[in-house]
PDB file of N, CA and C in Angstrom:
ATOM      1  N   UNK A   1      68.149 140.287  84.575  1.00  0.00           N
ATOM      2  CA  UNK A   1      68.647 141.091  83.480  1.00  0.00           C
ATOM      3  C   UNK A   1      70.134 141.327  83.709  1.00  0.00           C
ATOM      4  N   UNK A   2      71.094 141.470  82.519  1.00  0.00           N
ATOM      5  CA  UNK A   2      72.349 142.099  82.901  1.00  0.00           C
ATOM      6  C   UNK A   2      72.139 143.250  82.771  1.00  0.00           C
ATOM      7  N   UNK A   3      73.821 143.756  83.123  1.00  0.00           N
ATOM      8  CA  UNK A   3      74.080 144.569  83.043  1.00  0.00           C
ATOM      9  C   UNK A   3      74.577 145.744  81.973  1.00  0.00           C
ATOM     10  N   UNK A   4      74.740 144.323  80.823  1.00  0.00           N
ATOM     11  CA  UNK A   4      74.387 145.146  79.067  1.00  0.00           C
ATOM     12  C   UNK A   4      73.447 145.674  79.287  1.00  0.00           C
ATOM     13  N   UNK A   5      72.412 144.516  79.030  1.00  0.00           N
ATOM     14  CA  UNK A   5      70.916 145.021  78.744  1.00  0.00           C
ATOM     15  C   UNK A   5      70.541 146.411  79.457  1.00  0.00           C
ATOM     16  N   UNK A   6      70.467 146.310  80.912  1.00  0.00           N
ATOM     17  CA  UNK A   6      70.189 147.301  81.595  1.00  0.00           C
ATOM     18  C   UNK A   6      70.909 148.726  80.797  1.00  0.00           C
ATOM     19  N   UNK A   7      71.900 148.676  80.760  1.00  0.00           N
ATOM     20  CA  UNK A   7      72.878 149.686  79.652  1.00  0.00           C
ATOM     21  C   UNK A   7      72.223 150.256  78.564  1.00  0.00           C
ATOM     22  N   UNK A   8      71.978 149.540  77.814  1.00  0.00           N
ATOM     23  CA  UNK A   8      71.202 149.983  76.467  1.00  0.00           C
ATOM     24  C   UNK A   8      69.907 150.268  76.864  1.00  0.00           C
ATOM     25  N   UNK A   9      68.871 149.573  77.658  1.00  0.00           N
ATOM     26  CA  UNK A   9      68.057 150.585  78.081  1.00  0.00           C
ATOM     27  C   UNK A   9      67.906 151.891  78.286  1.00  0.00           C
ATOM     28  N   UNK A  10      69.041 152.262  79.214  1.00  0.00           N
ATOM     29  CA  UNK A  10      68.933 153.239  79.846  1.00  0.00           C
ATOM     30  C   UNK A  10      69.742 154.203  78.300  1.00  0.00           C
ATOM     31  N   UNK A  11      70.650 153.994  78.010  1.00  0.00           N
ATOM     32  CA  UNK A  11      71.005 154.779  76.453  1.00  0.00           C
ATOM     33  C   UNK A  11      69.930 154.854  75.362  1.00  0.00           C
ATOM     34  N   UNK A  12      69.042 154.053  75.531  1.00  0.00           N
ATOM     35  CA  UNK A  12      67.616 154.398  74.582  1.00  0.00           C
ATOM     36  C   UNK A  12      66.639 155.578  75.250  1.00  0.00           C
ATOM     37  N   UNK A  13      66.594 155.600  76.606  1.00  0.00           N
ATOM     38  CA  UNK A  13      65.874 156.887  76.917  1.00  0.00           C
ATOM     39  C   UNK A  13      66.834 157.618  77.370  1.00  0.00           C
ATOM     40  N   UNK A  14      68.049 157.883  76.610  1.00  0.00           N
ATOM     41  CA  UNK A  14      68.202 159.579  76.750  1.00  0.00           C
ATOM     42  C   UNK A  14      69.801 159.553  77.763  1.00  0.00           C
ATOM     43  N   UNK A  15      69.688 158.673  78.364  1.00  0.00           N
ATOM     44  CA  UNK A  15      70.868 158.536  79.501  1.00  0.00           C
ATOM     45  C   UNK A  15      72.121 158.516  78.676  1.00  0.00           C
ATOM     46  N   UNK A  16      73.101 159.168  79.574  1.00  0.00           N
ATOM     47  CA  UNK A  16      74.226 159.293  78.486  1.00  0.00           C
ATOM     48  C   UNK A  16      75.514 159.131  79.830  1.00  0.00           C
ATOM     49  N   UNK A  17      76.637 159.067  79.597  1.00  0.00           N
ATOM     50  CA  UNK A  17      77.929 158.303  80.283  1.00  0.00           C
ATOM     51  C   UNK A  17      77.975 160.199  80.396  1.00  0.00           C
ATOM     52  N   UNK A  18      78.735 160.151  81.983  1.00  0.00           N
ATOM     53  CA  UNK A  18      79.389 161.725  82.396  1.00  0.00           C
ATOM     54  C   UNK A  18      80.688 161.330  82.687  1.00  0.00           C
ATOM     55  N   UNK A  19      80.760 160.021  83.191  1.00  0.00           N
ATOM     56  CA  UNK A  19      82.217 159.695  83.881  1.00  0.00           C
ATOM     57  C   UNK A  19      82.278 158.335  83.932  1.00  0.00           C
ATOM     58  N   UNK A  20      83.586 157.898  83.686  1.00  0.00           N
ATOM     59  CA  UNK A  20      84.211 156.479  83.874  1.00  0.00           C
ATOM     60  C   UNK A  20      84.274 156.600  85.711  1.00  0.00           C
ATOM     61  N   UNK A  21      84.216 155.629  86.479  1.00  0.00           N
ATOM     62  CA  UNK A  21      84.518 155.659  87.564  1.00  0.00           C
ATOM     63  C   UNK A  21      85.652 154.210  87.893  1.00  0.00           C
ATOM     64  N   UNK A  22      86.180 153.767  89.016  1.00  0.00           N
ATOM     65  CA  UNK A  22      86.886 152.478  88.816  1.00  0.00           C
ATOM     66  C   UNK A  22      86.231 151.472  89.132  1.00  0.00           C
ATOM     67  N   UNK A  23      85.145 151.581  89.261  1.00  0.00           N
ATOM     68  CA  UNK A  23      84.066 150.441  89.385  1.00  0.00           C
ATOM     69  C   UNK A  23      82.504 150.329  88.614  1.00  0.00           C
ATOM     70  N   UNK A  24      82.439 151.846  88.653  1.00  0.00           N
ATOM     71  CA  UNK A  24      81.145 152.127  87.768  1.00  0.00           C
ATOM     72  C   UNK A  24      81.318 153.187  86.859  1.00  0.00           C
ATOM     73  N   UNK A  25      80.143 153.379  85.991  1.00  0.00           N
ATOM     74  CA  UNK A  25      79.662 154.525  85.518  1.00  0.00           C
ATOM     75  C   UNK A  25      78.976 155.197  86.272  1.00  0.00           C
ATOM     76  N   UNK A  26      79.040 156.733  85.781  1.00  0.00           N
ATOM     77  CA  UNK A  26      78.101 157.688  86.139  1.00  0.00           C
ATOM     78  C   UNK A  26      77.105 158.157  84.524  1.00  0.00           C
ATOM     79  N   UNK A  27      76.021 158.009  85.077  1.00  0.00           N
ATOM     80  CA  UNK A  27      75.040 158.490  83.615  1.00  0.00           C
ATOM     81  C   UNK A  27      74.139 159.172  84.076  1.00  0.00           C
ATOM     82  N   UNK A  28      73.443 160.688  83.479  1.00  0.00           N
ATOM     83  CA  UNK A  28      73.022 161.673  83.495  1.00  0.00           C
ATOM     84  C   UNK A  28      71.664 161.303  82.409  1.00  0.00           C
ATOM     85  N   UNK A  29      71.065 162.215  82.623  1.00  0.00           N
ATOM     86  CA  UNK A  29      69.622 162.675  81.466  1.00  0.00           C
ATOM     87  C   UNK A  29      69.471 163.973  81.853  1.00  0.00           C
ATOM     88  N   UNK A  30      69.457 164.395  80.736  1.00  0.00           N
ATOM     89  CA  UNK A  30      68.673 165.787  80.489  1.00  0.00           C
ATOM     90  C   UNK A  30      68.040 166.862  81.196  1.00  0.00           C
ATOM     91  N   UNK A  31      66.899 165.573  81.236  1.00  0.00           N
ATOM     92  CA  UNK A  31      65.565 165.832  81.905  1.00  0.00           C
ATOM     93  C   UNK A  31      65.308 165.746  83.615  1.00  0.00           C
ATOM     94  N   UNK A  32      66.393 164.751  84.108  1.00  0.00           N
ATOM     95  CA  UNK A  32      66.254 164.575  85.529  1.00  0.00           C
ATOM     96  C   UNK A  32      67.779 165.299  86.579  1.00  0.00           C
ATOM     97  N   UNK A  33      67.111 165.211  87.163  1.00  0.00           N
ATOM     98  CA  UNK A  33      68.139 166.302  88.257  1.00  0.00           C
ATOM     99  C   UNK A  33      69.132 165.376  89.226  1.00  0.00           C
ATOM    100  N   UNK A  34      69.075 164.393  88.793  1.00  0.00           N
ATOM    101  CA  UNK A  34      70.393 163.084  89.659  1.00  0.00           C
ATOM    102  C   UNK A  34      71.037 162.089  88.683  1.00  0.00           C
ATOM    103  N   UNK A  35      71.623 161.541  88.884  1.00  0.00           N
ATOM    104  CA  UNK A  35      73.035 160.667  88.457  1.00  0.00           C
ATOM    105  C   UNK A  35      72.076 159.210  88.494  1.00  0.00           C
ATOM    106  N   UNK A  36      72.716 158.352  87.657  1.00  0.00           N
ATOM    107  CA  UNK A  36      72.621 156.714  88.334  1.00  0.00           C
ATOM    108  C   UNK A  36      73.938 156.336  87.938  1.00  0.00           C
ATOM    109  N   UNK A  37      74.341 155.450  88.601  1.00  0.00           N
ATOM    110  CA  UNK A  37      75.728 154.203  88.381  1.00  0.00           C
ATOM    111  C   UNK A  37      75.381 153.233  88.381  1.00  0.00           C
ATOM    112  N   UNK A  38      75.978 152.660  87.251  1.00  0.00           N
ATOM    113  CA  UNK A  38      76.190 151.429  86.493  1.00  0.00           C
ATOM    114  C   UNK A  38      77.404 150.595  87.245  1.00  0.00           C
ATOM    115  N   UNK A  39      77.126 149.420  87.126  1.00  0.00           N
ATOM    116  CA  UNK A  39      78.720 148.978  87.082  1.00  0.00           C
ATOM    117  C   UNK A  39      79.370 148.349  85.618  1.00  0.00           C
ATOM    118  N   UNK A  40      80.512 147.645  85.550  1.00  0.00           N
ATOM    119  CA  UNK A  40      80.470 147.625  84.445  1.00  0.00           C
ATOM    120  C   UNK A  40      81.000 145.898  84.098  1.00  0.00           C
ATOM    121  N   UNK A  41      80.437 145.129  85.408  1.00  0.00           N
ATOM    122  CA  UNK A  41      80.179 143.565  84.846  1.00  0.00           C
ATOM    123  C   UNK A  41      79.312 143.365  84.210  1.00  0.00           C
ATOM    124  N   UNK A  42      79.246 143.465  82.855  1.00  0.00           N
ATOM    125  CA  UNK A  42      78.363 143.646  81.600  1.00  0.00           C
ATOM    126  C   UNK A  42      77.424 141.983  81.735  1.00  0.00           C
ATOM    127  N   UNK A  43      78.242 140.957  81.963  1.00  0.00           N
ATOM    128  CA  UNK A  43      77.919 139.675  81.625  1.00  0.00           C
ATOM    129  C   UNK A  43      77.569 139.293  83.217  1.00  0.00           C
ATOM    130  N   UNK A  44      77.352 139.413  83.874  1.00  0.00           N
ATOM    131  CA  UNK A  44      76.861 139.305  85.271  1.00  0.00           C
ATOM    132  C   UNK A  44      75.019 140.018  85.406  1.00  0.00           C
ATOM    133  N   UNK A  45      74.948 139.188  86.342  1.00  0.00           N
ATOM    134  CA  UNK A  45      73.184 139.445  86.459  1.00  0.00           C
ATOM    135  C   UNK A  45      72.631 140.568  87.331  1.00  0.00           C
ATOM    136  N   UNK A  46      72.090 141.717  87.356  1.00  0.00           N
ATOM    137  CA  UNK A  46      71.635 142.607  88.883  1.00  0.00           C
ATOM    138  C   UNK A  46      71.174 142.258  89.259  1.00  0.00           C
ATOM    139  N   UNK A  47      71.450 142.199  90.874  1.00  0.00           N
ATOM    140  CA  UNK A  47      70.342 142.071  91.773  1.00  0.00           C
ATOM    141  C   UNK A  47      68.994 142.457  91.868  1.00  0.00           C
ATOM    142  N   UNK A  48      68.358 141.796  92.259  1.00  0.00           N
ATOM    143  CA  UNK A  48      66.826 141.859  92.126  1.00  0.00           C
ATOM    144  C   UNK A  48      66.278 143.533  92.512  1.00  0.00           C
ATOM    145  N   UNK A  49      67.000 143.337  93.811  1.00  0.00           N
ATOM    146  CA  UNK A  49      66.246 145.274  94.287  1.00  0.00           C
ATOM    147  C   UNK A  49      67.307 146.297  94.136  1.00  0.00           C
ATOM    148  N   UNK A  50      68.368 146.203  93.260  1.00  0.00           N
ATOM    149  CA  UNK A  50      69.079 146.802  92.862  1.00  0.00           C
ATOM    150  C   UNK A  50      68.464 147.312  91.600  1.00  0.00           C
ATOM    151  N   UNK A  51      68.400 146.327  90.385  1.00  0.00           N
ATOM    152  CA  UNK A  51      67.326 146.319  89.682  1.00  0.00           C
ATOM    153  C   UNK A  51      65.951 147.006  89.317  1.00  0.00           C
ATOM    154  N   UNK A  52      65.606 146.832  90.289  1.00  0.00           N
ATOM    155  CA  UNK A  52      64.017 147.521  90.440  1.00  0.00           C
ATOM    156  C   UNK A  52      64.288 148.888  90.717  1.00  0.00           C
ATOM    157  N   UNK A  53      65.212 149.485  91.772  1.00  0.00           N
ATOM    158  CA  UNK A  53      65.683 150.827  91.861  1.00  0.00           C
ATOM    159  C   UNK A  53      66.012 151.189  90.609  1.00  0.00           C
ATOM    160  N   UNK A  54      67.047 150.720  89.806  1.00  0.00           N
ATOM    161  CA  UNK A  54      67.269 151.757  88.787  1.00  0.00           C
ATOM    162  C   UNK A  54      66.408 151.309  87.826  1.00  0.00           C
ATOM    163  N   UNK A  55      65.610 150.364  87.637  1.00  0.00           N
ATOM    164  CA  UNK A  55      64.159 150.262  86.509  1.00  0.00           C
ATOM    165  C   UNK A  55      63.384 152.004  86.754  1.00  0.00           C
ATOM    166  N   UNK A  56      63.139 151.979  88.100  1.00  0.00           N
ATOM    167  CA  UNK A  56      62.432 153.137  88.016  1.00  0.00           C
ATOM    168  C   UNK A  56      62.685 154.412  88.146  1.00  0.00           C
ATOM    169  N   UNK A  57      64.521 154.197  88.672  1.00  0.00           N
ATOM    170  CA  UNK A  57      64.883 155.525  88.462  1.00  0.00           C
ATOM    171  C   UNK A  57      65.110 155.940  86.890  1.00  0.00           C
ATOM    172  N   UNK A  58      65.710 155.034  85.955  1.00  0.00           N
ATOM    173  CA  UNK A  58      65.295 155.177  84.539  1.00  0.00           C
ATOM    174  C   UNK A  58      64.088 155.313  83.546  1.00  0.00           C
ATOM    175  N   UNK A  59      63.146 154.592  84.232  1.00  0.00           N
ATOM    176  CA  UNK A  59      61.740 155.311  83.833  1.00  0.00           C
ATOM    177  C   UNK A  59      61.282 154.443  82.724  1.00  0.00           C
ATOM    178  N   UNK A  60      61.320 152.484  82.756  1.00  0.00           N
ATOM    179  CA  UNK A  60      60.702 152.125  82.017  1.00  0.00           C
ATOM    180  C   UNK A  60      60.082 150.850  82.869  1.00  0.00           C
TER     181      UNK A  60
END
């Protein structure tokens, strides 16, 4: 998956941008009590267990 995709995922449940960083984002929810970072090579692929961490820290 990229790192679009992964993006708009995570902006469909709720995740929203707190901060530009110089390498990543920081994105928040509501509902949960920690941060995730993005980076922002949109057209580049995530790593596999990079990936899977924030699959489930996003919650789909």
């Amino acid at each position: 998956m990229k790192w679009s995709e992964l993006r708009k995922k995570a902006e469909q449940r709720g995740w929203y941008i707190i901060r530009h960083g110089s390498r990543h984002d920081v994105y928040a929810h509501p509902d949960k009590n920690y941060y995730i970072e993005m980076e922002r090579h949109d057209a580049k692929e995530v790593k596999t267990g990079l990936y899977y961490k924030l699959k489930k820290q996003i919650g789909f």
